[in-house]
PDB file of N, CA and C in Angstrom:
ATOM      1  N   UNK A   1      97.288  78.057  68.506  1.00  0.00           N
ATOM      2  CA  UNK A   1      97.723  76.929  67.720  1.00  0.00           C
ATOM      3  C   UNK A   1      96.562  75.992  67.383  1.00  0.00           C
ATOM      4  N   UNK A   2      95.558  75.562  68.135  1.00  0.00           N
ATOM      5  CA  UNK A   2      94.215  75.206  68.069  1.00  0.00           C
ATOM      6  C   UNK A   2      93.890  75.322  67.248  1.00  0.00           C
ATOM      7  N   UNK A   3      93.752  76.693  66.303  1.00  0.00           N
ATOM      8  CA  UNK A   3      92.944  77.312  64.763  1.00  0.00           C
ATOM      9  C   UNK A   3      93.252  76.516  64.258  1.00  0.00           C
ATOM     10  N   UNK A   4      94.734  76.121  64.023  1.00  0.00           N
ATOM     11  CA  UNK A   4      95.432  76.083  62.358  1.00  0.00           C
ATOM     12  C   UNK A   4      94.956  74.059  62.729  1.00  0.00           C
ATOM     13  N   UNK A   5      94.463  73.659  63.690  1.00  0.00           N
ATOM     14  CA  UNK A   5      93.986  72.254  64.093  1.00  0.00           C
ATOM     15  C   UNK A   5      92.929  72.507  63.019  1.00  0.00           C
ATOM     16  N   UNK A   6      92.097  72.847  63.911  1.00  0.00           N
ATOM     17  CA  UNK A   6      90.711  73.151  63.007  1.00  0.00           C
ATOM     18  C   UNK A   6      90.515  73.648  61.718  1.00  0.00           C
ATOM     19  N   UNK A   7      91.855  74.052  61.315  1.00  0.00           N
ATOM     20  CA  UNK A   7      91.879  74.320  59.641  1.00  0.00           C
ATOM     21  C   UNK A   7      92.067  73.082  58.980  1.00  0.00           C
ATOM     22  N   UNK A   8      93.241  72.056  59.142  1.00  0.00           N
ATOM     23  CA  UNK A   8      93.213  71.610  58.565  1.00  0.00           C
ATOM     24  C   UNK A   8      92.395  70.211  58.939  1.00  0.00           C
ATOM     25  N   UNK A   9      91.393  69.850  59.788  1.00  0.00           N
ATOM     26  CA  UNK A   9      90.380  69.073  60.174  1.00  0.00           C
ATOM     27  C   UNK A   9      89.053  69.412  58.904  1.00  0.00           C
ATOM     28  N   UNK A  10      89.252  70.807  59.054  1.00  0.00           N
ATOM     29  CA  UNK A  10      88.395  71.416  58.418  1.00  0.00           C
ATOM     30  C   UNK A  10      88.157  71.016  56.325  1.00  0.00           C
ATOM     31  N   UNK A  11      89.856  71.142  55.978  1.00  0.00           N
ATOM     32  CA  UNK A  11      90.122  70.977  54.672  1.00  0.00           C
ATOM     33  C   UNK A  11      89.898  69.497  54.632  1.00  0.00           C
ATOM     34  N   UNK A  12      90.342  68.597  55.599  1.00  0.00           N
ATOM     35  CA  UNK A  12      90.138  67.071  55.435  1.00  0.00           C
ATOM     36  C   UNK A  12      88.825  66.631  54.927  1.00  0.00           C
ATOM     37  N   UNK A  13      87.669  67.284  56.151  1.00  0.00           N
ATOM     38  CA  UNK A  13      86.527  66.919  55.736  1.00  0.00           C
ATOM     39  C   UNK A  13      86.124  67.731  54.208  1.00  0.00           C
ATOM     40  N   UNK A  14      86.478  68.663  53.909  1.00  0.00           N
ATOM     41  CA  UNK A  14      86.109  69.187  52.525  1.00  0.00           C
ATOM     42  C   UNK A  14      86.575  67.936  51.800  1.00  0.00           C
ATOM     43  N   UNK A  15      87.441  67.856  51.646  1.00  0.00           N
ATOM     44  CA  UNK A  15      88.176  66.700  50.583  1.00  0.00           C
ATOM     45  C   UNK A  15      87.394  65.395  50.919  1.00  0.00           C
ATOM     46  N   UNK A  16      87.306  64.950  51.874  1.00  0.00           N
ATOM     47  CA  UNK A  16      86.444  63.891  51.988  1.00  0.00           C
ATOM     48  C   UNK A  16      84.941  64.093  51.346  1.00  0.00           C
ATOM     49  N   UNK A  17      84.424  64.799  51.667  1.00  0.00           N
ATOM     50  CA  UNK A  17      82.696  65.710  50.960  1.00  0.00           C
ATOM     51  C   UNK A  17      82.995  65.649  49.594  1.00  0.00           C
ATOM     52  N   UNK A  18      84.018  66.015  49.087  1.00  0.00           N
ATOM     53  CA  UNK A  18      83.638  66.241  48.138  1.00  0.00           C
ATOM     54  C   UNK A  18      84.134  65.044  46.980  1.00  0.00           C
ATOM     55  N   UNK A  19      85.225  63.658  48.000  1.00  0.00           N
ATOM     56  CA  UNK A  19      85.463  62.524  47.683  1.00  0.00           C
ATOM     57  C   UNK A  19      83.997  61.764  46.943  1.00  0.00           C
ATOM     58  N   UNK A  20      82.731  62.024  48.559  1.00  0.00           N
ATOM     59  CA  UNK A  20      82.100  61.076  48.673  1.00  0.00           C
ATOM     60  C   UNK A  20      81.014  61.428  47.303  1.00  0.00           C
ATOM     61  N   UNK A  21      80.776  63.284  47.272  1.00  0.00           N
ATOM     62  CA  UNK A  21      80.196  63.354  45.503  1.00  0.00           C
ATOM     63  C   UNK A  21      80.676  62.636  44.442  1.00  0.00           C
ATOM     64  N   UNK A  22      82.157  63.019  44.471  1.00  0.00           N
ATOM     65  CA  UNK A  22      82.662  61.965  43.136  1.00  0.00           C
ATOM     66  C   UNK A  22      81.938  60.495  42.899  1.00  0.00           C
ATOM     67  N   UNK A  23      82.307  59.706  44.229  1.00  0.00           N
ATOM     68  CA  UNK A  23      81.857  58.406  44.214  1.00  0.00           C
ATOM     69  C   UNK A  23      80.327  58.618  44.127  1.00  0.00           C
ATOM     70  N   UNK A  24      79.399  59.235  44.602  1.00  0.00           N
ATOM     71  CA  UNK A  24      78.179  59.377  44.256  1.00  0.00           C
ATOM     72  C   UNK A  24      78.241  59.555  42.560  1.00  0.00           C
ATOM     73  N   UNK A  25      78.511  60.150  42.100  1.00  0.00           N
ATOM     74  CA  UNK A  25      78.713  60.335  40.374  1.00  0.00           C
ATOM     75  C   UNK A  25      78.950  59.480  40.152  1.00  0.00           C
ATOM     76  N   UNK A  26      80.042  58.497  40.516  1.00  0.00           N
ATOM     77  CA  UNK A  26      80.515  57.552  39.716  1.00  0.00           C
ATOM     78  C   UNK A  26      79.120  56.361  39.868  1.00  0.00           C
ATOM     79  N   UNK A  27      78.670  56.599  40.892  1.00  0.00           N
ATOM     80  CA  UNK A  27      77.432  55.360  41.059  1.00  0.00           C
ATOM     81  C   UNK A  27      76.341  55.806  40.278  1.00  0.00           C
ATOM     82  N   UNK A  28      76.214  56.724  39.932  1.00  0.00           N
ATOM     83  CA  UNK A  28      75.117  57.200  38.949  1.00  0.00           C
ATOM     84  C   UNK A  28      75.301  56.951  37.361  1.00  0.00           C
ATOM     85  N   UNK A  29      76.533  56.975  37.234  1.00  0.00           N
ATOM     86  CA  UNK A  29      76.964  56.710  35.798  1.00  0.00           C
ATOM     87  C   UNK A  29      76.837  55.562  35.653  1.00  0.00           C
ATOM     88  N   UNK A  30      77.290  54.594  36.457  1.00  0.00           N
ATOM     89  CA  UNK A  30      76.861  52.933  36.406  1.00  0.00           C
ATOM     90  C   UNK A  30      75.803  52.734  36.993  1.00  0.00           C
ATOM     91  N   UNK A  31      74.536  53.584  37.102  1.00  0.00           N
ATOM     92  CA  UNK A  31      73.262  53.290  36.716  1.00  0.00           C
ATOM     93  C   UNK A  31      72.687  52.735  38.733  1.00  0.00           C
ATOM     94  N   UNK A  32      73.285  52.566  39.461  1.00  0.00           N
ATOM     95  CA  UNK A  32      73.409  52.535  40.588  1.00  0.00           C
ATOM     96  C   UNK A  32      72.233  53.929  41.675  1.00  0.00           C
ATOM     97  N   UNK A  33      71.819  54.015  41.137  1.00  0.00           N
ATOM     98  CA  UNK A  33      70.980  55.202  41.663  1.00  0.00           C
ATOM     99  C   UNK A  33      70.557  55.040  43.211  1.00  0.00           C
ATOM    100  N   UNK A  34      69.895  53.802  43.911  1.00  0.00           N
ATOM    101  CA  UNK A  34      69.693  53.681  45.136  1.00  0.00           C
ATOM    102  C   UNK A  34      71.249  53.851  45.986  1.00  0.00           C
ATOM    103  N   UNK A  35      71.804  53.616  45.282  1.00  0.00           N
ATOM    104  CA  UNK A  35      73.449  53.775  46.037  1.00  0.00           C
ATOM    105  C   UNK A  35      74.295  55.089  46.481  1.00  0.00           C
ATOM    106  N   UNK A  36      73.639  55.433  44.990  1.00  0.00           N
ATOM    107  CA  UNK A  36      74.440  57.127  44.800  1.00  0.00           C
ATOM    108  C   UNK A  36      73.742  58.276  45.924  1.00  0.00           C
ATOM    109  N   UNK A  37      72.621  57.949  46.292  1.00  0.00           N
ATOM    110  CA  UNK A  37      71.092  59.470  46.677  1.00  0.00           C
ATOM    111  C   UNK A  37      72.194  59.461  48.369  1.00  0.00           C
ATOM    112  N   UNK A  38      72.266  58.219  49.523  1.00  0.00           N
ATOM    113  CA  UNK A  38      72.528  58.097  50.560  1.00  0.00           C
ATOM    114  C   UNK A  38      74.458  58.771  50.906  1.00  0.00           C
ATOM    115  N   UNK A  39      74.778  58.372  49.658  1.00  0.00           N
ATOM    116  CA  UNK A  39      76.344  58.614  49.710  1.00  0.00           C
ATOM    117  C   UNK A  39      76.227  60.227  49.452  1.00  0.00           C
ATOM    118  N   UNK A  40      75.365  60.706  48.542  1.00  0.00           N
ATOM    119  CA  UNK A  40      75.422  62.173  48.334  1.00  0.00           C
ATOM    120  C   UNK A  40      74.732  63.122  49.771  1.00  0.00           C
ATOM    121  N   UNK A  41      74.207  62.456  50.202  1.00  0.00           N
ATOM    122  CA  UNK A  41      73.483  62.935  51.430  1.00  0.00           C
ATOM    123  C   UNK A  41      74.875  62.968  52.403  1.00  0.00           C
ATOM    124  N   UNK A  42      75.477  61.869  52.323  1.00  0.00           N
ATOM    125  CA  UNK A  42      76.589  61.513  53.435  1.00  0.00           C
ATOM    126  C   UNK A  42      77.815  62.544  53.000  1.00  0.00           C
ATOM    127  N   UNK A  43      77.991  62.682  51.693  1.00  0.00           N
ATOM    128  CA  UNK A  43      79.005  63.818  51.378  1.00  0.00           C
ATOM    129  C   UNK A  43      78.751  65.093  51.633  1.00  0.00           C
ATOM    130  N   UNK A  44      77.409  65.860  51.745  1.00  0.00           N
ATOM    131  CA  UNK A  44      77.074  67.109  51.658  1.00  0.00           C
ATOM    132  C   UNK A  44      77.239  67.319  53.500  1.00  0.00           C
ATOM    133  N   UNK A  45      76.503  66.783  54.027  1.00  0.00           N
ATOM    134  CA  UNK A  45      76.714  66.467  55.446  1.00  0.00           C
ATOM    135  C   UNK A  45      78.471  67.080  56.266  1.00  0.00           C
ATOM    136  N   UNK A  46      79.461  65.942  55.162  1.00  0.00           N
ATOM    137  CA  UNK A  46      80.830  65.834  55.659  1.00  0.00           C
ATOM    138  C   UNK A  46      81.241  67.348  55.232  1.00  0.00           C
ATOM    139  N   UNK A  47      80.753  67.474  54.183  1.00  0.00           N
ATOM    140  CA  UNK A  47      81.047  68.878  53.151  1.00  0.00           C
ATOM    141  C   UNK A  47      81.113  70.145  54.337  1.00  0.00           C
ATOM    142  N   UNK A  48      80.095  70.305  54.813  1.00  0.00           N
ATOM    143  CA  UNK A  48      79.695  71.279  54.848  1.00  0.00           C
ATOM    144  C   UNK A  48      79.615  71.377  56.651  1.00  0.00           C
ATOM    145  N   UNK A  49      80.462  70.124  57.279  1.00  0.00           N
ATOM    146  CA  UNK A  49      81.130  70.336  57.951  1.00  0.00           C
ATOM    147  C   UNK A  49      82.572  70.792  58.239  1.00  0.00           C
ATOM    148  N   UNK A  50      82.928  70.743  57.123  1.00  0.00           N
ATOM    149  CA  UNK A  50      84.709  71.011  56.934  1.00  0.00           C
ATOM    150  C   UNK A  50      84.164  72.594  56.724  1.00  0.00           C
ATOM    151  N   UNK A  51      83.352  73.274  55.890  1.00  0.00           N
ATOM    152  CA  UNK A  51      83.628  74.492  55.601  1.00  0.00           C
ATOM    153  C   UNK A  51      82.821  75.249  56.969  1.00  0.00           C
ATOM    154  N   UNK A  52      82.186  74.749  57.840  1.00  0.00           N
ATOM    155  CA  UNK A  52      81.896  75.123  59.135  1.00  0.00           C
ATOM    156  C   UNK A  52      83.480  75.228  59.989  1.00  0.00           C
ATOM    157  N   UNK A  53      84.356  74.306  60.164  1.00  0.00           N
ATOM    158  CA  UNK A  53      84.983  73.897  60.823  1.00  0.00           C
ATOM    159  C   UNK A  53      86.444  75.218  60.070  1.00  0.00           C
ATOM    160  N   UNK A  54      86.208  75.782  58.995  1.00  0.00           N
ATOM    161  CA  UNK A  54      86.795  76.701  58.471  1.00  0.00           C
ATOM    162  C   UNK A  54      86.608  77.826  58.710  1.00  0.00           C
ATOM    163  N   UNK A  55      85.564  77.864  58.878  1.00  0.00           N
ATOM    164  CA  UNK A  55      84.845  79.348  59.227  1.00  0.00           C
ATOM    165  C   UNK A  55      85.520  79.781  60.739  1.00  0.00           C
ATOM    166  N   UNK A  56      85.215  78.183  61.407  1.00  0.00           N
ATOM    167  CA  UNK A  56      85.617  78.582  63.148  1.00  0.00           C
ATOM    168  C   UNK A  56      87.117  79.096  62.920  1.00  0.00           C
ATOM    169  N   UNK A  57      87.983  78.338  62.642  1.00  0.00           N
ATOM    170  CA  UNK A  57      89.272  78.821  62.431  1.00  0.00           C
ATOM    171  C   UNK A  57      89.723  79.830  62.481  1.00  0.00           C
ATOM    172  N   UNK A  58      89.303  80.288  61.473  1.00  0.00           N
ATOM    173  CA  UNK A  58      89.237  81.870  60.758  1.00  0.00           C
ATOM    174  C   UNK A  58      88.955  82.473  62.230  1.00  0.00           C
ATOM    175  N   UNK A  59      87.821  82.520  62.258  1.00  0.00           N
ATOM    176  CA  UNK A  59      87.273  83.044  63.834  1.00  0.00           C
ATOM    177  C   UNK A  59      88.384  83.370  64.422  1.00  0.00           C
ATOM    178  N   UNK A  60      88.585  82.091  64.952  1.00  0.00           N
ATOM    179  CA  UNK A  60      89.568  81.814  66.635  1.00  0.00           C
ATOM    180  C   UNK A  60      90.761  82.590  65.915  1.00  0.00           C
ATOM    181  N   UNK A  61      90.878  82.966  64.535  1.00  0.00           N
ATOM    182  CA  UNK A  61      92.337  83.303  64.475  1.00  0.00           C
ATOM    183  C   UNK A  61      92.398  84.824  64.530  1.00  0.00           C
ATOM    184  N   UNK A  62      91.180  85.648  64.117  1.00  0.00           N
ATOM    185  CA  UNK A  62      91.301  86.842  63.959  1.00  0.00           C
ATOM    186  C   UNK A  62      90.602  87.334  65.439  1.00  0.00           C
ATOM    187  N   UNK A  63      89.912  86.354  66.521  1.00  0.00           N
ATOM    188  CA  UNK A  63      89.786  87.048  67.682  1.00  0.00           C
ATOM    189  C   UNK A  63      91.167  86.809  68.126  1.00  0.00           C
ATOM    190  N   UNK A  64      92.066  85.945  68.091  1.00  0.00           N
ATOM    191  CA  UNK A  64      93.209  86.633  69.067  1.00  0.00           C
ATOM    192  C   UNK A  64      94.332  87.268  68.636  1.00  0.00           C
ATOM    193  N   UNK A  65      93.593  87.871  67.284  1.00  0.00           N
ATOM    194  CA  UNK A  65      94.465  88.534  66.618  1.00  0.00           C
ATOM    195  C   UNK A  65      94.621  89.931  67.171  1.00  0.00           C
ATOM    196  N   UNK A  66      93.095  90.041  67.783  1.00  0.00           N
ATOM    197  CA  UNK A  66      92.629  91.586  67.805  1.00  0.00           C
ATOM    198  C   UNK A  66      93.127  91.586  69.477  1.00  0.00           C
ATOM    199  N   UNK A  67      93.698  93.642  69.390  1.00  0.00           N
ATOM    200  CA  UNK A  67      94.741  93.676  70.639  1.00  0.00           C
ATOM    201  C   UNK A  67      93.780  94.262  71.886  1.00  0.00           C
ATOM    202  N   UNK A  68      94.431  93.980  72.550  1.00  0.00           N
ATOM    203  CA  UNK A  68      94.155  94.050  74.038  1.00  0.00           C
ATOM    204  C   UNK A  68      93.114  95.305  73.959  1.00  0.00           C
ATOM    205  N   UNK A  69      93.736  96.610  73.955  1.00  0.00           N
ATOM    206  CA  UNK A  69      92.557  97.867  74.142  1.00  0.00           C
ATOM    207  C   UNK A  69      91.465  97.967  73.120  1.00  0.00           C
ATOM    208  N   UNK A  70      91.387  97.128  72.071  1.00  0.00           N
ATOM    209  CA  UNK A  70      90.102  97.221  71.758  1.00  0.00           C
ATOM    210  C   UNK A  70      89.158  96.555  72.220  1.00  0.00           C
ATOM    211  N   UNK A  71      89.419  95.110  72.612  1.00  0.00           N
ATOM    212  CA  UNK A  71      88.570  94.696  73.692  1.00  0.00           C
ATOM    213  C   UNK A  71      87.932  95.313  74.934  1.00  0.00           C
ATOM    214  N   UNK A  72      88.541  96.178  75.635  1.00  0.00           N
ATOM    215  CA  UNK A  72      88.236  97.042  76.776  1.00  0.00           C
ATOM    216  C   UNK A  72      86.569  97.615  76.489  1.00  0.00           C
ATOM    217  N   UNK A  73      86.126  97.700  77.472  1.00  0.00           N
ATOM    218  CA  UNK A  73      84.755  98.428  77.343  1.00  0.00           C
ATOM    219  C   UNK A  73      85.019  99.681  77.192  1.00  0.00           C
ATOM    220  N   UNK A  74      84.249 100.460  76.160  1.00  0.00           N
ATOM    221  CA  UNK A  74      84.104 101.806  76.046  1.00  0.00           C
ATOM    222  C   UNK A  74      83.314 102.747  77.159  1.00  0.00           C
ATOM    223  N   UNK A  75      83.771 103.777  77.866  1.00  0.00           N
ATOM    224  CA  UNK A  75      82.672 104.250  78.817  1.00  0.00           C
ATOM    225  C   UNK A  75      81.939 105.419  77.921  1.00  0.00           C
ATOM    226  N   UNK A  76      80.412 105.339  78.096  1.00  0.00           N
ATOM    227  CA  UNK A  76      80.230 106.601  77.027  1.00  0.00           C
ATOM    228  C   UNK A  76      79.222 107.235  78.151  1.00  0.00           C
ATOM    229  N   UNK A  77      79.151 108.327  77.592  1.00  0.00           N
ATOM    230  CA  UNK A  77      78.651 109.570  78.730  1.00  0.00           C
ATOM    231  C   UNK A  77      77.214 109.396  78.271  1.00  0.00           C
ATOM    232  N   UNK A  78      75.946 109.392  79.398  1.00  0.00           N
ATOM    233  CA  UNK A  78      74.713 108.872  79.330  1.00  0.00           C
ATOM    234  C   UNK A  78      74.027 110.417  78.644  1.00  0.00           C
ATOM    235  N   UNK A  79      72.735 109.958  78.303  1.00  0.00           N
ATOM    236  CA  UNK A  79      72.283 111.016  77.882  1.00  0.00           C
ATOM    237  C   UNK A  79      71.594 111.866  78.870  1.00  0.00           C
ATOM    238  N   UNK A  80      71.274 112.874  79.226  1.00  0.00           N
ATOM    239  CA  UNK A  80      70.699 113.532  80.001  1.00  0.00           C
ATOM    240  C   UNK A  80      69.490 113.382  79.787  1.00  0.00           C
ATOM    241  N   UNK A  81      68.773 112.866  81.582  1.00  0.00           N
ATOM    242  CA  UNK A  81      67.726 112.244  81.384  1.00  0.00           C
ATOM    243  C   UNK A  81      66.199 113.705  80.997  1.00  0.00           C
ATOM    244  N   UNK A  82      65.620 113.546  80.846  1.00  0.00           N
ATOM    245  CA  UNK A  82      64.010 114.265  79.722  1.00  0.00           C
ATOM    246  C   UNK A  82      63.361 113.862  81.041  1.00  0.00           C
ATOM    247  N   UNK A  83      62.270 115.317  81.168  1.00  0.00           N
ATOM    248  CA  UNK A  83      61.325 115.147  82.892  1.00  0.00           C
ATOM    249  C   UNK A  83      60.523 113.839  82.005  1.00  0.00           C
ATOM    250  N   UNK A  84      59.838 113.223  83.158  1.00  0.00           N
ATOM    251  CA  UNK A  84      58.971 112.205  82.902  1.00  0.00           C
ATOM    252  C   UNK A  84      57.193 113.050  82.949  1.00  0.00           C
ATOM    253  N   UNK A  85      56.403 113.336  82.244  1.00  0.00           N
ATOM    254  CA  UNK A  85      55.344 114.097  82.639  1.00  0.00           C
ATOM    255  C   UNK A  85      54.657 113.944  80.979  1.00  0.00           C
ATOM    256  N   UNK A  86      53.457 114.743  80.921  1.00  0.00           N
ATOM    257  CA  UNK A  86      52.698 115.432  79.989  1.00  0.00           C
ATOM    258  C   UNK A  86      53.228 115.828  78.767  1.00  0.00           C
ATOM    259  N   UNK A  87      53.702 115.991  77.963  1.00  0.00           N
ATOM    260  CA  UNK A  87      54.139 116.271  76.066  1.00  0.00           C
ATOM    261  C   UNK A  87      53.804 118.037  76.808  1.00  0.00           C
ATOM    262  N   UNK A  88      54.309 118.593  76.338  1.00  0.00           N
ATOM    263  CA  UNK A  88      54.221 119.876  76.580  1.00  0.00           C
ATOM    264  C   UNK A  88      53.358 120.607  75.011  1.00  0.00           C
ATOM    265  N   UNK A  89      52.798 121.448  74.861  1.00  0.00           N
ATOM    266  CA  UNK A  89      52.443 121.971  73.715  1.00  0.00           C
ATOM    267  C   UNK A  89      52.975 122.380  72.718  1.00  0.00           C
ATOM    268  N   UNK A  90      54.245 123.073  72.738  1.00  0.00           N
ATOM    269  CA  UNK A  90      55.023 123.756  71.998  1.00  0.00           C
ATOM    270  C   UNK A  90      55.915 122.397  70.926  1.00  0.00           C
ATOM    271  N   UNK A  91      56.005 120.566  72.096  1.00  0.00           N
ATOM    272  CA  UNK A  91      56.802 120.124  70.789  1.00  0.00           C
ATOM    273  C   UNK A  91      55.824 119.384  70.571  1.00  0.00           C
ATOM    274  N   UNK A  92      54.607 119.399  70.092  1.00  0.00           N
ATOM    275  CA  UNK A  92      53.622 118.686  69.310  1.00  0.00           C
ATOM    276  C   UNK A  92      53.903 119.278  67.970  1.00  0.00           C
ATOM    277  N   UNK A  93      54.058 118.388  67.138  1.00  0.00           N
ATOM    278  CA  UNK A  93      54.098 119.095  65.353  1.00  0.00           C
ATOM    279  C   UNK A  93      52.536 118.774  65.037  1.00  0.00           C
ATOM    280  N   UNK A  94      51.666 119.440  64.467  1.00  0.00           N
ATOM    281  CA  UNK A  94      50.963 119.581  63.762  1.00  0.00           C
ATOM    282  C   UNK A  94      51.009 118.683  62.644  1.00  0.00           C
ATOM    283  N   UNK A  95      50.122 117.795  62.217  1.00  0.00           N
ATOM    284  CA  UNK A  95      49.592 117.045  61.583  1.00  0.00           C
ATOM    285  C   UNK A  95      49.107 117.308  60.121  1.00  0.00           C
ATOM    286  N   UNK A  96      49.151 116.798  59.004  1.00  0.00           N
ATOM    287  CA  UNK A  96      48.491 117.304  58.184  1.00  0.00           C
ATOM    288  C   UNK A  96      46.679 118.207  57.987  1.00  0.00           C
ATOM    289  N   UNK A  97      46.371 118.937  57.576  1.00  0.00           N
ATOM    290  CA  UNK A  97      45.386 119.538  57.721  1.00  0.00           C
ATOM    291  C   UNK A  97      44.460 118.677  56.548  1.00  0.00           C
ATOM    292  N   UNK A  98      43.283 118.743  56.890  1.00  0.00           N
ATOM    293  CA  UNK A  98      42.065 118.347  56.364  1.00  0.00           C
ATOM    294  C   UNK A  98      40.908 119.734  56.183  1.00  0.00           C
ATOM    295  N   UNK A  99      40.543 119.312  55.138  1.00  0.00           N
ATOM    296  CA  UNK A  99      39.228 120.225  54.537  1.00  0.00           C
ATOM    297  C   UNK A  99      38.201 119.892  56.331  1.00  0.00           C
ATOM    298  N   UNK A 100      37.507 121.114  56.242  1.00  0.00           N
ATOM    299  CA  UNK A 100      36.207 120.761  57.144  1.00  0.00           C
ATOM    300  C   UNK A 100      35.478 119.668  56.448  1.00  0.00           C
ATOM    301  N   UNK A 101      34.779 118.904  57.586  1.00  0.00           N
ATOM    302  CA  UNK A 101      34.056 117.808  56.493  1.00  0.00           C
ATOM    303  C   UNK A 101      32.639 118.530  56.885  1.00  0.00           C
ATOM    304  N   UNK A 102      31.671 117.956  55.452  1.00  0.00           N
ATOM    305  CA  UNK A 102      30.332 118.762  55.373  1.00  0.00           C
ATOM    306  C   UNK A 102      29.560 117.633  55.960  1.00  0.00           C
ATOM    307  N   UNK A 103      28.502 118.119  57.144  1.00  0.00           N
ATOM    308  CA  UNK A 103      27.586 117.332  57.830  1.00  0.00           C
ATOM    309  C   UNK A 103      26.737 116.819  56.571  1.00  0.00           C
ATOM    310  N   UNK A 104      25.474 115.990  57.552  1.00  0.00           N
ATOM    311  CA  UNK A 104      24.542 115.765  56.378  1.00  0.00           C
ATOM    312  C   UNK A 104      23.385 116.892  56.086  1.00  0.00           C
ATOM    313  N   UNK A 105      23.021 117.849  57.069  1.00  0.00           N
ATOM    314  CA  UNK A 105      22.384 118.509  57.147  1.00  0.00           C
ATOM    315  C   UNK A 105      22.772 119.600  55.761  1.00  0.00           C
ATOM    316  N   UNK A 106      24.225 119.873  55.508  1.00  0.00           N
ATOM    317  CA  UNK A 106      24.515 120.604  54.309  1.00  0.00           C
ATOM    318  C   UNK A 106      23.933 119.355  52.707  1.00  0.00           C
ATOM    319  N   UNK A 107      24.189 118.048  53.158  1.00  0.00           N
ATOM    320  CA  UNK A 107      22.995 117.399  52.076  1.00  0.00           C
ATOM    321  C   UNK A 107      21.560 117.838  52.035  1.00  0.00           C
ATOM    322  N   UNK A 108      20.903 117.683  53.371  1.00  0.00           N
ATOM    323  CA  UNK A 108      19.492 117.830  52.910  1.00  0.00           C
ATOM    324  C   UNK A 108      19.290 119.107  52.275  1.00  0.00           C
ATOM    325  N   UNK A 109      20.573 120.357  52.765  1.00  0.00           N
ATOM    326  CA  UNK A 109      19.931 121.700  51.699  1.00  0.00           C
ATOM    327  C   UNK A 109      19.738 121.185  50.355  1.00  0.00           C
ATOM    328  N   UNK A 110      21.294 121.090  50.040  1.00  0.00           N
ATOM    329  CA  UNK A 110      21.095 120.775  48.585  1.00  0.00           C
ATOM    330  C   UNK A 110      20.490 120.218  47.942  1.00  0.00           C
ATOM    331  N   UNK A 111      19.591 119.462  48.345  1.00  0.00           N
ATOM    332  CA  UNK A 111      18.875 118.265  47.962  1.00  0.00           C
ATOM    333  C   UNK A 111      19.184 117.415  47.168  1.00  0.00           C
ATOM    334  N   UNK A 112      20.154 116.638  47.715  1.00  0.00           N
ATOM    335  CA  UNK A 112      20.746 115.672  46.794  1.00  0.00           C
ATOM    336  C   UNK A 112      20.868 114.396  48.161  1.00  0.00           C
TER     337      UNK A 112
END
């Protein structure tokens, strides 16, 4: 019963947030500008606490929505543990291959 608290706590402050924009607008239209910046700060604030306070709701309503055995811990079968030691040879993959590289000594033949 708690949720449906916090829902509509939640819609109050929306409506209030979005009261206090209006009145911010309205102070801007009558040229009021130092008035309007603090009230819009104070509405976004209230705002965007109501749609927090919505979100929880929601929450609290669909965790005790959800039934008993899905909550339960799942037991899952472990993996079978791998020796601890050395990489064995056989599962090394091979790497891309490279040309031999030519020393410098194959420069000085050529003379270049």
């Amino acid at each position: 019963m708690t949720y449906w608290i916090r829902e509509i706590a939640g819609w109050v402050l929306i409506v209030l947030g979005l009261w206090a924009f209006y009145q911010s607008y309205d102070f801007l239209v009558r040229k009021r500008i130092l008035d309007a910046f603090p009230l819009a700060f104070m509405g976004f604030i209230i705002f965007r606490g109501g749609v927090h306070l919505l979100k929880v709701a929601v929450a609290a309503q669909v965790a005790r929505s959800v039934r008993e055995d899905v909550t339960q811990p799942v037991k899952r079968a472990r993996a079978t543990a791998r020796p601890i030691g050395p990489t064995t040879a056989h599962s090394i993959l091979p790497g891309p291959q490279n040309p031999p590289r030519q020393g410098e000594d194959s420069v000085v033949r050529n003379g270049k």
